[in-house]
Protein backbone atom coordinates (compact mmCIF):
# COMPACT_ATOMS: atom_id res chain seq x y z
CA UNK A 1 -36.58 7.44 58.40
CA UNK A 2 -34.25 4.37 58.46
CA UNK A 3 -35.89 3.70 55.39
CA UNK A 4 -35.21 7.11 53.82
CA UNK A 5 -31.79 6.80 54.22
CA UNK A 6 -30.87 3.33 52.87
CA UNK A 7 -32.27 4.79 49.89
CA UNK A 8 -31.12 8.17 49.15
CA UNK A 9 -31.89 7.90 45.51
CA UNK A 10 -35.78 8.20 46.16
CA UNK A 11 -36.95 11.77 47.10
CA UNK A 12 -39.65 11.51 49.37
CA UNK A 13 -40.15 15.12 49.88
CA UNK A 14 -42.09 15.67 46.37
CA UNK A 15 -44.99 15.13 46.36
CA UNK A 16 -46.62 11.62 44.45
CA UNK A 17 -47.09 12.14 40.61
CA UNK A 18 -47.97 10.07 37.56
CA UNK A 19 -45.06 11.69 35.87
CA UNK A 20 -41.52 9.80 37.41
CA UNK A 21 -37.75 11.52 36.59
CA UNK A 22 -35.51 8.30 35.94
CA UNK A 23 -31.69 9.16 36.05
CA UNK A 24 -28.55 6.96 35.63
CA UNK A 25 -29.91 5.24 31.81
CA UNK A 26 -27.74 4.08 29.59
CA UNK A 27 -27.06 6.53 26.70
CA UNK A 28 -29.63 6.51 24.19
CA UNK A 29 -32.41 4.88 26.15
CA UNK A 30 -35.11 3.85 23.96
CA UNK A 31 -38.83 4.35 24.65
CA UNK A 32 -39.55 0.52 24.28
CA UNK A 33 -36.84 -0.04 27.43
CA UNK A 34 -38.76 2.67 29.35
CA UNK A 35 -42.37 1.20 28.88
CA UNK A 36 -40.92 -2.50 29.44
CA UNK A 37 -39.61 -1.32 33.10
CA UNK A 38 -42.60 0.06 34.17
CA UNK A 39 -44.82 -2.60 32.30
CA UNK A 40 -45.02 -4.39 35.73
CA UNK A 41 -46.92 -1.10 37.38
CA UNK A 42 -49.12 -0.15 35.40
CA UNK A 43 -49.63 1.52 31.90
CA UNK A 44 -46.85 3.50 30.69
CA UNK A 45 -48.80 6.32 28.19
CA UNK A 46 -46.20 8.88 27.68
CA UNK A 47 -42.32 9.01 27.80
CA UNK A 48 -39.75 11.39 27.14
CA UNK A 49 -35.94 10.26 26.17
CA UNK A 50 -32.65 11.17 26.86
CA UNK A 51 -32.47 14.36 28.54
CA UNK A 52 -29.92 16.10 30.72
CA UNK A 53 -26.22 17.15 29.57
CA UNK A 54 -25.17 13.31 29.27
CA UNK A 55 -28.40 12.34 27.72
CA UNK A 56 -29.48 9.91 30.73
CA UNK A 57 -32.18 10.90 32.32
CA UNK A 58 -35.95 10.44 30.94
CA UNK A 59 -38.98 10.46 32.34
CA UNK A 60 -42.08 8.18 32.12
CA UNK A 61 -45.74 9.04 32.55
CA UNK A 62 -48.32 6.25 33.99
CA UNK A 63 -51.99 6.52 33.41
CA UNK A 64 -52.86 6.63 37.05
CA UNK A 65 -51.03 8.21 39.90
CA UNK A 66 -51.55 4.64 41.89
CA UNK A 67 -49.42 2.88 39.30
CA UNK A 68 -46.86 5.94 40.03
CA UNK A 69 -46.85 5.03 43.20
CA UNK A 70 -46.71 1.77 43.33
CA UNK A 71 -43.50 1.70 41.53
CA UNK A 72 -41.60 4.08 43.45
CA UNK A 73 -42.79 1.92 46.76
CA UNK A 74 -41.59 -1.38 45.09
CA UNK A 75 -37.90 -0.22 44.52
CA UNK A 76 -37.93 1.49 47.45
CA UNK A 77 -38.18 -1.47 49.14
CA UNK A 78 -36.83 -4.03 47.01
CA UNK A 79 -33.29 -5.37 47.55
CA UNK A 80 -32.88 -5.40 43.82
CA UNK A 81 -32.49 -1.98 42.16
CA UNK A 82 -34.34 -0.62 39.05
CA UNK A 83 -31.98 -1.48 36.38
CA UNK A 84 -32.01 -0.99 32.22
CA UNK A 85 -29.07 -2.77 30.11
CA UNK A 86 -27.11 -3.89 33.66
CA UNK A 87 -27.16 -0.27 35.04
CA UNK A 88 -28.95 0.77 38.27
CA UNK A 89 -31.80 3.26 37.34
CA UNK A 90 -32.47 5.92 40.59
CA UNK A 91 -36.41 7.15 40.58
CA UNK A 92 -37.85 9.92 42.09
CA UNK A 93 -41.38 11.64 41.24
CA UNK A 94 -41.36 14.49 39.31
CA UNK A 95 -42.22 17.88 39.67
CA UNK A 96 -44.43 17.83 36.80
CA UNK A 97 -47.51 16.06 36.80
CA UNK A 98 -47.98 15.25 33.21
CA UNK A 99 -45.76 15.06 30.14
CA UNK A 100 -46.41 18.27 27.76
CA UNK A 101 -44.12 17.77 25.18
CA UNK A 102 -42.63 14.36 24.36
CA UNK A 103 -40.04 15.98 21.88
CA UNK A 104 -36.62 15.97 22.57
CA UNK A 105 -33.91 18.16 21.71
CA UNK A 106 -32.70 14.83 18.82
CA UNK A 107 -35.98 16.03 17.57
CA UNK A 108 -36.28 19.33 16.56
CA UNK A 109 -33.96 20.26 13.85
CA UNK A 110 -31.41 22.53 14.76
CA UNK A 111 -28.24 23.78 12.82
CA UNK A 112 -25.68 21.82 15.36
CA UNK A 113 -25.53 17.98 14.77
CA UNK A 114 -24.65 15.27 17.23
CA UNK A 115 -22.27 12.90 15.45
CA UNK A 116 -21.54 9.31 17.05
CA UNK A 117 -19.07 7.46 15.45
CA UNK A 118 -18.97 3.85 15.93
CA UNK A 119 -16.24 1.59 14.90
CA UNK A 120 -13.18 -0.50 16.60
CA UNK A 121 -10.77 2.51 15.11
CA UNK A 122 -13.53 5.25 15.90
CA UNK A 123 -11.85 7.68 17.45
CA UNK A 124 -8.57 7.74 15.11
CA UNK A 125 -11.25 9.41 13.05
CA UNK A 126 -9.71 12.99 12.56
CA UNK A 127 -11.18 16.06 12.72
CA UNK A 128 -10.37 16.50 8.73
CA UNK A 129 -11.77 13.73 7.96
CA UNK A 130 -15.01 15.11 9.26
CA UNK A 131 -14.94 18.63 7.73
CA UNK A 132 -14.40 16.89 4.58
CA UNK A 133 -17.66 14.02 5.24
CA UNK A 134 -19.74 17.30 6.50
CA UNK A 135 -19.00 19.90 4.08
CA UNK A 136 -20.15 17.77 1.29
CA UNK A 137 -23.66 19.38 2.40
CA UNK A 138 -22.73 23.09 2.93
CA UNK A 139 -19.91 25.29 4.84
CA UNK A 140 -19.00 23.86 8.24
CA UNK A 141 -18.65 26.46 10.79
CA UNK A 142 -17.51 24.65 14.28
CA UNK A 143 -16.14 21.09 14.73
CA UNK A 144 -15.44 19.82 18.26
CA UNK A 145 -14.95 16.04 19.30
CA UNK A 146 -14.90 14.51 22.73
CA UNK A 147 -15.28 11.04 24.36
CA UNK A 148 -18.22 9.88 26.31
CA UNK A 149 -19.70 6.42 27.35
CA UNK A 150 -21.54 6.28 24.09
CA UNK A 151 -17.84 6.29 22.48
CA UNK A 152 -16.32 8.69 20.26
CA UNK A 153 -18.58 11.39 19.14
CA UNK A 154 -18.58 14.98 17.33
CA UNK A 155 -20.37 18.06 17.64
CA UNK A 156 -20.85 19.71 13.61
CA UNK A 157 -22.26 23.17 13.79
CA UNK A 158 -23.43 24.65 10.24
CA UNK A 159 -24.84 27.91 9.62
CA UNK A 160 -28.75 27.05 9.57
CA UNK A 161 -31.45 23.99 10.73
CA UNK A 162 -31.60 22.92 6.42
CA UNK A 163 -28.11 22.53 5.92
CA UNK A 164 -27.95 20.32 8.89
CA UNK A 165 -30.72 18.64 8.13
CA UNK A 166 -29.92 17.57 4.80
CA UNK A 167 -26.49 16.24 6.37
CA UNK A 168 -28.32 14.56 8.43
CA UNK A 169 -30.56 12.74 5.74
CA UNK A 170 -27.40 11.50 3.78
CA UNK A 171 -25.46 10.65 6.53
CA UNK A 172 -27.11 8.87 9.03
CA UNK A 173 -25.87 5.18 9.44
CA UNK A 174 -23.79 5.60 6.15
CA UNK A 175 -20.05 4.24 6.67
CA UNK A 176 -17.43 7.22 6.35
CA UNK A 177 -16.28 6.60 2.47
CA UNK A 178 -13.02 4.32 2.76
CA UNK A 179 -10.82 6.55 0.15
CA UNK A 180 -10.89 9.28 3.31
CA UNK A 181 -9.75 7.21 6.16
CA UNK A 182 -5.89 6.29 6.53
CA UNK A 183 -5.29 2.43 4.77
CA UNK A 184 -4.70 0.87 8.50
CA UNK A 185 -8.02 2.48 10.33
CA UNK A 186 -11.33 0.27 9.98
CA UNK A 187 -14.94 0.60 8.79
CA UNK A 188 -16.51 3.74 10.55
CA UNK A 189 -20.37 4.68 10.86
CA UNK A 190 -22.32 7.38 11.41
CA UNK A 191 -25.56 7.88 14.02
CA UNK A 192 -26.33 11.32 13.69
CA UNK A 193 -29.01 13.15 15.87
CA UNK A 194 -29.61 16.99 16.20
CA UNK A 195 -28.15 18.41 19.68
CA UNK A 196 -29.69 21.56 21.61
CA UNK A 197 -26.72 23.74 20.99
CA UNK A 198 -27.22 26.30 18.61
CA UNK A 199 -23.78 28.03 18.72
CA UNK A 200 -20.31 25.85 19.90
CA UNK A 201 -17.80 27.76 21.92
CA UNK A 202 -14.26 27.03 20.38
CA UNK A 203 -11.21 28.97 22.01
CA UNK A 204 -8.37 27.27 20.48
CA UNK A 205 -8.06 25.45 17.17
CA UNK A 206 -6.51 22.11 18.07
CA UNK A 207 -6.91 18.48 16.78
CA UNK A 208 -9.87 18.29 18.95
CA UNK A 209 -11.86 21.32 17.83
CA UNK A 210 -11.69 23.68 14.69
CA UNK A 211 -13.49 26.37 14.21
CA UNK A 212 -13.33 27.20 10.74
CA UNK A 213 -15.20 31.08 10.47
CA UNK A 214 -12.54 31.99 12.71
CA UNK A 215 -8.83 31.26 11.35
CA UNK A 216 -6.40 33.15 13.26
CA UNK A 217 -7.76 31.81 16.84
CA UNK A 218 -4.79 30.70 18.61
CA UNK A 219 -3.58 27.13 18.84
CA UNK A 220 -3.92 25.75 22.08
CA UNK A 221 -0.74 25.54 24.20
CA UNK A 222 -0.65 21.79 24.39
CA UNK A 223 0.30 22.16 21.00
CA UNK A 224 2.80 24.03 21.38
CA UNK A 225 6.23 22.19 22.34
CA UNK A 226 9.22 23.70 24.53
CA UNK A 227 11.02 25.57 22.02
CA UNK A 228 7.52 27.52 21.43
CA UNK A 229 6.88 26.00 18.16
CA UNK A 230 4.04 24.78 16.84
CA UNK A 231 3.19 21.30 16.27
CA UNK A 232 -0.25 21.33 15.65
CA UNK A 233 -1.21 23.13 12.44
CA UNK A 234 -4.99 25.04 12.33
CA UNK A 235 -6.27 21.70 10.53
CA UNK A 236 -5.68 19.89 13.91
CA UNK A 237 -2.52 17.71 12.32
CA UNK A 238 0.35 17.56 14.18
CA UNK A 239 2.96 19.94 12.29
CA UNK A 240 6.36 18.27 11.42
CA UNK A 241 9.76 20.95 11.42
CA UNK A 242 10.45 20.61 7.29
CA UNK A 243 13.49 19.34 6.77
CA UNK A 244 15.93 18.90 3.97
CA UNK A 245 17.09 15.59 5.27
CA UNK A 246 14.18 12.51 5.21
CA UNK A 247 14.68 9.63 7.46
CA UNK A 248 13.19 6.89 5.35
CA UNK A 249 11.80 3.92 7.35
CA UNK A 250 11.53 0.38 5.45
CA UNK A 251 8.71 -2.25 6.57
CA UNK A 252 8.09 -4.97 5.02
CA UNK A 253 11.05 -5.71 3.57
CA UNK A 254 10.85 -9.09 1.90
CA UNK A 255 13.93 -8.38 -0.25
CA UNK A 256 17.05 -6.35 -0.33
CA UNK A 257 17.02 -2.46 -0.24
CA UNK A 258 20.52 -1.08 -1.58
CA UNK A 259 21.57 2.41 -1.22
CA UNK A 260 21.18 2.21 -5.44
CA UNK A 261 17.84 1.71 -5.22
CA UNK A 262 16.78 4.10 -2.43
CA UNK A 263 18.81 6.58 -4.91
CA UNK A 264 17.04 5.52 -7.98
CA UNK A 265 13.47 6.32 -5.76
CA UNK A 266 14.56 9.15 -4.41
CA UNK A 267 16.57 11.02 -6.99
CA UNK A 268 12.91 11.09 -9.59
CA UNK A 269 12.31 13.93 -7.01
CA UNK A 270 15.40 16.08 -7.34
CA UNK A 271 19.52 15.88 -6.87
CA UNK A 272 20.11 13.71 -4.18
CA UNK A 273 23.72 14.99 -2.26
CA UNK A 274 23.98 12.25 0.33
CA UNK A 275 22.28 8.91 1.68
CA UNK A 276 23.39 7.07 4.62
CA UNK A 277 21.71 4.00 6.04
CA UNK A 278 21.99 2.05 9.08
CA UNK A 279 19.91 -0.53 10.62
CA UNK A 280 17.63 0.43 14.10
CA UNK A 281 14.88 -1.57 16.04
CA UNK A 282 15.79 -4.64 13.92
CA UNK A 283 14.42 -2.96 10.76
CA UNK A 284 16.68 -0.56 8.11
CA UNK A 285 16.56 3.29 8.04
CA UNK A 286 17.95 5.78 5.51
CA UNK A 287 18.85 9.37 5.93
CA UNK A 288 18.27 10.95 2.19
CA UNK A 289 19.36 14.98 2.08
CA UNK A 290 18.42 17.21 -0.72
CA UNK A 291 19.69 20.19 -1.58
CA UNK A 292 16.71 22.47 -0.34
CA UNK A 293 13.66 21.94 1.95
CA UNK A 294 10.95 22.04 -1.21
CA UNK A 295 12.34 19.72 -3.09
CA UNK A 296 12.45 17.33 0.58
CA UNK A 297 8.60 18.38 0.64
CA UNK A 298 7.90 17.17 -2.56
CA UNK A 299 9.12 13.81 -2.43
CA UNK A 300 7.71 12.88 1.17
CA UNK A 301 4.82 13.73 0.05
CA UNK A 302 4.41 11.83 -2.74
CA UNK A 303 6.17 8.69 -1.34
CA UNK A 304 4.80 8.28 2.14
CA UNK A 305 3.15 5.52 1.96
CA UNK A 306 4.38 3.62 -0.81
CA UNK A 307 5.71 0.41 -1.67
CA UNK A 308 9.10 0.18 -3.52
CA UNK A 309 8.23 -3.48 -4.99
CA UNK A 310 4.65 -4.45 -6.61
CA UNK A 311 2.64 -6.95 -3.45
CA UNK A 312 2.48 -4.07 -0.90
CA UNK A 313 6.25 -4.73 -0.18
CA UNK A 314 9.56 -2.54 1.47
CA UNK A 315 6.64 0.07 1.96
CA UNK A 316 8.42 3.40 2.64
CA UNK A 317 7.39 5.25 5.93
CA UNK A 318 9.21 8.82 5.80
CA UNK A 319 9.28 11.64 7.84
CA UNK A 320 11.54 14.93 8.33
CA UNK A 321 15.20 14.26 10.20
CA UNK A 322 16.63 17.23 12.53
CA UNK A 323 20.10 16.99 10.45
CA UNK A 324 20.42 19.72 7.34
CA UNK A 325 23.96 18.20 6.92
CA UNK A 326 24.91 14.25 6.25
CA UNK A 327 28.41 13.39 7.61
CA UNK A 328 29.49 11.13 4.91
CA UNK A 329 33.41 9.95 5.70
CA UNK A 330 33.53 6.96 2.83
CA UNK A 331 31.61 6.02 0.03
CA UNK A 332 30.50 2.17 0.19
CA UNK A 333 27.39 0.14 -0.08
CA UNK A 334 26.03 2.12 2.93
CA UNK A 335 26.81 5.63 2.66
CA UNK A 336 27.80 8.03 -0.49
CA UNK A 337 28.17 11.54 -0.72
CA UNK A 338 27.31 12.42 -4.53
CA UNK A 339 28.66 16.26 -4.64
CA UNK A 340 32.51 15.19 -3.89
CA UNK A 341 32.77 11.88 -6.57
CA UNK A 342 36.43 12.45 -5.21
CA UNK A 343 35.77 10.25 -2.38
CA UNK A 344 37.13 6.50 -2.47
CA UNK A 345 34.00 4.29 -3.05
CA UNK A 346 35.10 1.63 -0.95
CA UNK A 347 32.87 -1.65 -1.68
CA UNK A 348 32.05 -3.32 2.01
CA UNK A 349 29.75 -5.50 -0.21
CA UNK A 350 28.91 -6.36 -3.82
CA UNK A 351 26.55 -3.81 -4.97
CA UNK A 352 23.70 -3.98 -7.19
CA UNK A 353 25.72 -2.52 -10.30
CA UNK A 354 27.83 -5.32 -10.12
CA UNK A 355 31.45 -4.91 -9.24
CA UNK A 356 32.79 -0.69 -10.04
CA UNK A 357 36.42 0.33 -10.20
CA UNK A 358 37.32 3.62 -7.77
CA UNK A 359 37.43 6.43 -9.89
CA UNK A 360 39.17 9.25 -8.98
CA UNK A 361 37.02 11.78 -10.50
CA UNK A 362 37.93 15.90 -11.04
CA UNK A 363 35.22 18.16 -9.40
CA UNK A 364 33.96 19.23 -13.09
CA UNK A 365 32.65 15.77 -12.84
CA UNK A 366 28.53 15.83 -12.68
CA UNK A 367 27.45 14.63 -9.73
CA UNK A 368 26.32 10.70 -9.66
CA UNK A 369 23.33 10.31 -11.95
CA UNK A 370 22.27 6.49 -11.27
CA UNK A 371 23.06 5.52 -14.37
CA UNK A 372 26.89 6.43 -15.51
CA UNK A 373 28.41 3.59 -13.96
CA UNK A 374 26.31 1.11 -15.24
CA UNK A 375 27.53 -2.20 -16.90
CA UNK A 376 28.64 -1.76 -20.59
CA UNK A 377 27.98 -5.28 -21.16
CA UNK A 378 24.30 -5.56 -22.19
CA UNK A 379 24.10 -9.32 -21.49
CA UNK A 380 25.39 -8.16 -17.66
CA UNK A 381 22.55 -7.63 -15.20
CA UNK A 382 19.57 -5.23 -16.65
CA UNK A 383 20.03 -2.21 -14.60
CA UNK A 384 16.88 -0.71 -12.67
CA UNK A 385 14.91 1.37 -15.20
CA UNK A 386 15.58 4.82 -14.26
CA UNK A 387 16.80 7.21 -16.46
CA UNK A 388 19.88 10.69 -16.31
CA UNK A 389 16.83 12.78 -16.57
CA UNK A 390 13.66 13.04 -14.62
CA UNK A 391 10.95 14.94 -16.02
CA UNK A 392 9.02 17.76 -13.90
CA UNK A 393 5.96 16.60 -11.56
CA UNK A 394 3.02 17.97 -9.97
CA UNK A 395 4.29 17.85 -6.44
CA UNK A 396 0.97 15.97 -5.44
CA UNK A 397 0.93 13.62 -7.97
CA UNK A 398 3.58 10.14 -8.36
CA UNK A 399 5.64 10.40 -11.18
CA UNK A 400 4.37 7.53 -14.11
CA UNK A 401 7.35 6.68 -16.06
CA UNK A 402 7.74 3.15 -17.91
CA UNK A 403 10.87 2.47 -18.73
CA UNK A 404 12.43 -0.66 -18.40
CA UNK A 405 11.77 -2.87 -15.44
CA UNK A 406 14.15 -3.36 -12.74
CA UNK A 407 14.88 -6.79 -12.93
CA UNK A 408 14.93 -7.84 -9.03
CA UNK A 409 18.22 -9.73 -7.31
CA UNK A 410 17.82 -14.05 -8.41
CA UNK A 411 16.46 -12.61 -11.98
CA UNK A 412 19.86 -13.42 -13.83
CA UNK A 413 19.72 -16.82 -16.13
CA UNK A 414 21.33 -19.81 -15.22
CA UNK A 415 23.23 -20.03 -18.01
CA UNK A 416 25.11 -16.60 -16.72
CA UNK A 417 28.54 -17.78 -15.71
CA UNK A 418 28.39 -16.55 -12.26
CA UNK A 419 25.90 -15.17 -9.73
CA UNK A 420 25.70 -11.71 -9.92
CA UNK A 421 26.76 -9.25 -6.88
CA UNK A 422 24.29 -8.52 -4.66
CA UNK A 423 21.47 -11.34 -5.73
CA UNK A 424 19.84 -13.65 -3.49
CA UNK A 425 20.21 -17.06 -3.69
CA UNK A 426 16.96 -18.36 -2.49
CA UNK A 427 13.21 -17.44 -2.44
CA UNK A 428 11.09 -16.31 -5.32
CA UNK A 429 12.46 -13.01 -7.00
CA UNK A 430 10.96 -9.89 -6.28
CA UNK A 431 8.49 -8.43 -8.41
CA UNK A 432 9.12 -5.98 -10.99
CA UNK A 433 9.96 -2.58 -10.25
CA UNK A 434 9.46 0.14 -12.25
CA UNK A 435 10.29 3.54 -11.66
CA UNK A 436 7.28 5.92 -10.88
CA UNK A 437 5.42 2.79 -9.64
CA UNK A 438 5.75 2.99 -5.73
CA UNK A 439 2.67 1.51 -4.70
């Protein structure tokens, strides 16, 4: 009995059978590591894989009950454990005495798939991303994603065995396409296997599970913040409160971003009323406000992202702000409220334009264009290359306009008789920026 106890994992109340139950495997045991362990004993002539909820248990079949046997009594006795990949394996015979069917539920096509995605930035895989990889093939009914030791995997549900199937043939250990995963998350791949579910249970549509035959199934309450609005939208994304204020983040930012040029960016999208920026966790922020909420929409959308300068730099990270009104006291380099011109601009630093007189405008006035106080002088400093007007725009697609370049701060000629306002005096210049071409 003292021996009985010491090793709990062995059940020595069924009785002896060819056939032993193996628990405790690494995911995905392979039939190769399950003949190599029992090598030693005796002639391994049937196995069946990764079985059980987790997938680790299997079983192994010897060719005489002696061999059987003699395994069980040499790790029953044995100071070292059965082990497979560094993991202690716990035997016990079976209650089956042979192996009927050595097909396991990764076997038989079914209309769910088991979807394991490997990959250093696996699970910042979205759920989107994989209704949009999946229904390639045919319509997606049931999405869910969860974490196990095996790493990030998926459960895809379609509505029959062939569909699945032939998303299974395509997409097994093929790399998710790069255009469909975010610029900062890695190579991705896919090990697809059938799973014994025929029908996934979804009660909530949340980032982790979607199901898509069903579109008016709540959104579960962890997405759901205090006020009792949502923040997770049915495609799993967490849903931003549209705004029609941006904050406008700045990364990168190699050379000099005026409050001009966030206006000339900025204003391709619609009137811009006020911009006010400020500097925060050692990098610079703007707060842009448009007149409405749409037109805010339409130009986060299209410049989230994007670069202001050609060589990936001052790339523009933008979301909504909780303001819906600027505060704008003074106009200067860093602040400017464009519907009252009455306000003094008051010039803290050169600006880009060059030196401007304080005009004391009437209210009939248009509102600051980006372009009426530029230089008269045409050998001055070539203003950026953005036009009074701004034609429409698909609200998905960049604007491409080619007019002329802005010609970047240390541009100017030596021969100029002094250094313009605002230019740097060392490093190489910026490269050219034209308007429309936020990278």
């Amino acid at each position: 009995m003292a021996s009985v106890s010491s090793q709990p994992q062995f059940r020595y109340t069924q009785p002896p059978s060819k056939v032993l139950h193996l628990r405790n495997l690494p995911w995905e045991c392979t039939e190769e590591e399950l003949i190599e362990l029992g090598k030693p004993f005796g002639k391994v002539v049937n196995t069946k894989c990764n079985v059980g909820a987790n997938r680790n248990q299997a079983f192994i079949e010897f060719a005489d009950l002696n061999q059987a046997i003699a395994m069980i009594s040499y790790y029953a006795s044995s100071s070292e454990p059965a082990q497979v990949r560094g993991k202690t394996v716990y035997l016990q015979y079976s209650n089956r005495q042979e192996i009927v069917n050595n097909k396991t539920a990764a076997d038989v096509a079914g209309n769910v798939l088991l979807v394991t995605i490997e990959g250093a930035d696996a699970r910042l895989v979205s759920i989107d991303i994989l209704h949009l990889v999946f229904s390639a093939f045919g319509f997606v009914h049931k999405i869910t994603t969860f974490e196990k030791t095996a790493g990030f995997q998926a459960l895809v549900q379609f509505s029959d065995a062939e569909t699945a199937t032939s998303a299974k043939t395509a997409l097994d250990s093929r790399i998710i396409p790069r255009y469909l995963l975010p610029e900062y998350v890695g190579p991705c791949t896919l090990r697809i296997t059938y799973s014994g579910h025929t029908d996934l249970s979804v009660k909530f549509q949340s980032h982790r599970s979607r199901d898509y035959t069903n579109p008016n199934l709540p959104v579960a309450p962890s997405a759901i913040d205090g006020s009792g609005q949502l923040i997770v939208g049915l495609d799993g994304k967490k849903l931003e409160s549209e705004s029609n204020v941006l904050l406008a983040s700045i990364e990168n930012m190699q050379y000099a971003v005026t409050l001009d040029v966030l206006h000339m960016v900025f204003s391709a999208f619609g009137p811009i009323q006020k911009i006010a920026m400020f500097d925060k966790n050692g990098g610079v922020q703007a707060l842009i406000q448009y007149p409405d909420v749409q037109t805010a929409v339409v130009a986060k959308e299209a410049l989230e992202g994007h670069c202001i300068y050609d060589g990936g730099f001052c790339k523009l990270h933008i979301s909504y702000s909780r303001h819906t009104d600027l505060s704008i006291k003074v106009n200067n380099d860093r602040s400017r409220d464009y519907t009252i011109p009455t306000i003094p601009i008051v010039t803290a630093q050169p600006s880009i334009l060059g030196q401007q007189p304080v005009h004391q405008m009437s209210p009939a006035v248009p509102p600051y264009n980006g372009a009426q106080y530029a230089p008269t002088d045409q050998a001055a400093m070539p203003q950026p290359g953005w036009g009074p007007t701004v034609p429409a725009v698909h609200q998905s697609m960049p604007i491409q306009m080619h007019n002329q370049p802005y010609m970047p701060p240390g541009t100017m000629p030596i021969s100029s008789p002094q250094m313009g306002p605002g230019m740097m005096q060392s490093g190489p210049p910026p490269p050219p920026y034209h308007r429309g071409h936020v990278q």
